[in-house]
N, C-alpha and C. Protein backbone atom coordinates (compact mmCIF):
# COMPACT_ATOMS: atom_id res chain seq x y z
N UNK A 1 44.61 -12.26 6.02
CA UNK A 1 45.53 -12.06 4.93
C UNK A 1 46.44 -10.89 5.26
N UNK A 2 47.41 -10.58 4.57
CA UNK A 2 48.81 -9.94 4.96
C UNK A 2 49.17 -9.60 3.37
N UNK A 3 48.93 -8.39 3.82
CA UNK A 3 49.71 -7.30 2.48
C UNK A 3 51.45 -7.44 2.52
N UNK A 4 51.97 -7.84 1.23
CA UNK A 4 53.30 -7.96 0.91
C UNK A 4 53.72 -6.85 -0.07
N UNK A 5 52.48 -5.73 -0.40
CA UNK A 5 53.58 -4.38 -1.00
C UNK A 5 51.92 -3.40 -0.74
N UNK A 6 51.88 -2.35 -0.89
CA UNK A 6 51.30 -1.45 -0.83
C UNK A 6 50.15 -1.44 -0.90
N UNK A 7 48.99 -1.72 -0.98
CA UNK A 7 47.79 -2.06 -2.08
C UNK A 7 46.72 -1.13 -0.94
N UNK A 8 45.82 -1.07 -1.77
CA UNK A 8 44.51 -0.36 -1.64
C UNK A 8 43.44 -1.32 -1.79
N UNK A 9 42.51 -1.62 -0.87
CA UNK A 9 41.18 -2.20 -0.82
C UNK A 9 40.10 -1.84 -0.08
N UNK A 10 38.89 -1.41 -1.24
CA UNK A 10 37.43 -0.98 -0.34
C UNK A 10 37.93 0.42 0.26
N UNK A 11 38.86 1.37 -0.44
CA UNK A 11 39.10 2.77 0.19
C UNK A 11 40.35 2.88 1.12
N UNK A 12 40.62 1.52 1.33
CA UNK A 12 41.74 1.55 2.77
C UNK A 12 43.43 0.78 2.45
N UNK A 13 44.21 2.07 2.56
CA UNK A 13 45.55 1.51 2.60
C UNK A 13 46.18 0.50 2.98
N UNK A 14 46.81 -0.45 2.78
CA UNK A 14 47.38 -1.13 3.84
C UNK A 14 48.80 -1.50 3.56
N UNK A 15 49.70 -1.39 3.96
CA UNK A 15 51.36 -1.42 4.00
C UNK A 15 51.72 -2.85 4.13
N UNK A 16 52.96 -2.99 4.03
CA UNK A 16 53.54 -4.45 3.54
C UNK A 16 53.42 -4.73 4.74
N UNK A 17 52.89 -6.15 5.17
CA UNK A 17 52.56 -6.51 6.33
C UNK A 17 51.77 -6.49 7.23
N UNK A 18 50.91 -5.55 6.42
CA UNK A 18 49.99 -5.16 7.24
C UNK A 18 48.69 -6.48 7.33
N UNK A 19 47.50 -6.38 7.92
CA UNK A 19 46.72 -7.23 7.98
C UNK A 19 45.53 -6.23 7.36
N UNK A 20 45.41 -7.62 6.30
CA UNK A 20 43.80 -6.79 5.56
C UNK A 20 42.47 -6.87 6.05
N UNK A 21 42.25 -5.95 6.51
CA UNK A 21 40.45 -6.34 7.29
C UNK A 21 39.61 -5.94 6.33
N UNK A 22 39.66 -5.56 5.18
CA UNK A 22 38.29 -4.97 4.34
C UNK A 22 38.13 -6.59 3.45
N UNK A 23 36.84 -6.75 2.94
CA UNK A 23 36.77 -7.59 2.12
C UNK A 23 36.80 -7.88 0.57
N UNK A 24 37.77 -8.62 0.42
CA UNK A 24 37.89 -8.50 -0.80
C UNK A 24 36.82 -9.80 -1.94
N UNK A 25 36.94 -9.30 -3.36
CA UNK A 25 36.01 -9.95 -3.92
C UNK A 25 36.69 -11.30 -4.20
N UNK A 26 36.43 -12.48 -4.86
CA UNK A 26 37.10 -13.78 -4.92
C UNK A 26 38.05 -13.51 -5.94
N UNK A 27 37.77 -13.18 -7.31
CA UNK A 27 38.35 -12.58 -8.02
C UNK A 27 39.87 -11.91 -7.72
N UNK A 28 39.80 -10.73 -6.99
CA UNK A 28 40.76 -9.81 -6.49
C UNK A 28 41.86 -10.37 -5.86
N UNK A 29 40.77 -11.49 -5.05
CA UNK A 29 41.96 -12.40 -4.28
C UNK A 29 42.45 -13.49 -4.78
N UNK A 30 41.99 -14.02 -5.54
CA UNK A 30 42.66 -14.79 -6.91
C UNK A 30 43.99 -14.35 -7.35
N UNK A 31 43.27 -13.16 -8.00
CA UNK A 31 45.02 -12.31 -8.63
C UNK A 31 45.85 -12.11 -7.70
N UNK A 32 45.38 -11.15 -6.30
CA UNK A 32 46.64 -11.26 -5.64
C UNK A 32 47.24 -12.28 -5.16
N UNK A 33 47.12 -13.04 -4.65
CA UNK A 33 47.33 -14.26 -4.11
C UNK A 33 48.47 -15.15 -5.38
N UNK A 34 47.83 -14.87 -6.36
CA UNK A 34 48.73 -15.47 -7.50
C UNK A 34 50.19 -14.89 -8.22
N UNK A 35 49.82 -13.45 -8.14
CA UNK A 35 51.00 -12.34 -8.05
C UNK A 35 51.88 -12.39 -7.07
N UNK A 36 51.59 -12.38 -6.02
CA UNK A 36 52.07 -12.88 -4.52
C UNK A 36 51.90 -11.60 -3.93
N UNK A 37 50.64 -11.09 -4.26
CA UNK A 37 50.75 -9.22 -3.09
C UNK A 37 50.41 -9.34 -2.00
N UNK A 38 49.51 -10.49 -1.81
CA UNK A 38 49.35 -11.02 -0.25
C UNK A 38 49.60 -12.10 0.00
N UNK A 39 49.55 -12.70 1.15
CA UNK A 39 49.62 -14.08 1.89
C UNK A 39 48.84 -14.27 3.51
N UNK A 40 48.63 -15.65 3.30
CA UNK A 40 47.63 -16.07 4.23
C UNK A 40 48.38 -15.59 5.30
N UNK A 41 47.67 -15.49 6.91
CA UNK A 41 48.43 -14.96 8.15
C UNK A 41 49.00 -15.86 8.62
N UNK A 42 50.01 -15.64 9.22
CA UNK A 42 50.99 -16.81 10.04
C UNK A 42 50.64 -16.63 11.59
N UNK A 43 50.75 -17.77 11.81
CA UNK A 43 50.59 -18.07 13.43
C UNK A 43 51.98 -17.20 13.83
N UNK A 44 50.99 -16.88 14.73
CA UNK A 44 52.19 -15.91 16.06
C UNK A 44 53.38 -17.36 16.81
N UNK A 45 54.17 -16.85 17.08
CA UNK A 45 55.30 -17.91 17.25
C UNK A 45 54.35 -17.98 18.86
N UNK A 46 53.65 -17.03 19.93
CA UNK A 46 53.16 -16.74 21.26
C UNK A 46 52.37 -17.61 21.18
N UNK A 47 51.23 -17.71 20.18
CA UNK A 47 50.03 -18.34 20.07
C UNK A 47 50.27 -19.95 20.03
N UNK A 48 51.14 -20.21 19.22
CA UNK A 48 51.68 -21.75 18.81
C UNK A 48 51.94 -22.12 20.49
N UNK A 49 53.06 -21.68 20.83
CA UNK A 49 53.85 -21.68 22.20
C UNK A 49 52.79 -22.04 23.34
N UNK A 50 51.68 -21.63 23.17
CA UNK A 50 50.25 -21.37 24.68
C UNK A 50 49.61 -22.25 23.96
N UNK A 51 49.83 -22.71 22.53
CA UNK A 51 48.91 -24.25 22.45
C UNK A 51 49.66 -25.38 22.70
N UNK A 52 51.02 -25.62 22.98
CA UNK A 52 51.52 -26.16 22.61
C UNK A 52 52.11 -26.41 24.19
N UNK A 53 51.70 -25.30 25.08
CA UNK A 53 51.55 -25.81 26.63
C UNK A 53 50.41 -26.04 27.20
N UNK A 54 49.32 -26.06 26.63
CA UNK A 54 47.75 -26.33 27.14
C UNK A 54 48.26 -27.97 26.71
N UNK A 55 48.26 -28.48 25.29
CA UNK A 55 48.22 -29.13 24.87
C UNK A 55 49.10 -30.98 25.78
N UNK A 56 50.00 -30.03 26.49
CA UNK A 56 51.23 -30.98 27.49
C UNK A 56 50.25 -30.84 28.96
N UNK A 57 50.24 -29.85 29.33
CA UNK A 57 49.38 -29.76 30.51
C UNK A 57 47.87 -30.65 30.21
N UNK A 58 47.20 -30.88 29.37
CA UNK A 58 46.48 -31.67 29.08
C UNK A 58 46.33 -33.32 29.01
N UNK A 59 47.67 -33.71 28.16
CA UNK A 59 47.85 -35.21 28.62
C UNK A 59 48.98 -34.92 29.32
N UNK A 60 49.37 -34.33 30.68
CA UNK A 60 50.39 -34.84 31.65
C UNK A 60 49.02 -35.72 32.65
N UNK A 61 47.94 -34.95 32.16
CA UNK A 61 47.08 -35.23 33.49
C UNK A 61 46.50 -36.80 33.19
């Protein structure tokens, strides 16, 4: 998950964009998620790209 404004969880800051590593309760993530203070993580455009040449290199063969 990915902080979209400032927030505090489990003691630990995290900035817009940042990636949340503490765990949050279901609840917590309910609200934010519904507010829109976070959002799920997006695939790296790198990561897509290296599946997406395994994936050709795979059925060329």
């Amino acid at each position: 998950m990915i902080a979209k404004i400032k927030l505090t969880v489990a003691g630990k800051t995290y900035s817009p964009g940042e990636k949340i590593t503490g765990k949050l309760n279901k609840a917590d993530e309910v609200f934010l998620r519904r507010e829109g203070y976070i959002e799920d993580e997006k695939p790296s455009k790198e990561a897509a790209i290296s599946k997406n040449t395994m994936d050709n290199k795979e059925t060329a063969n």
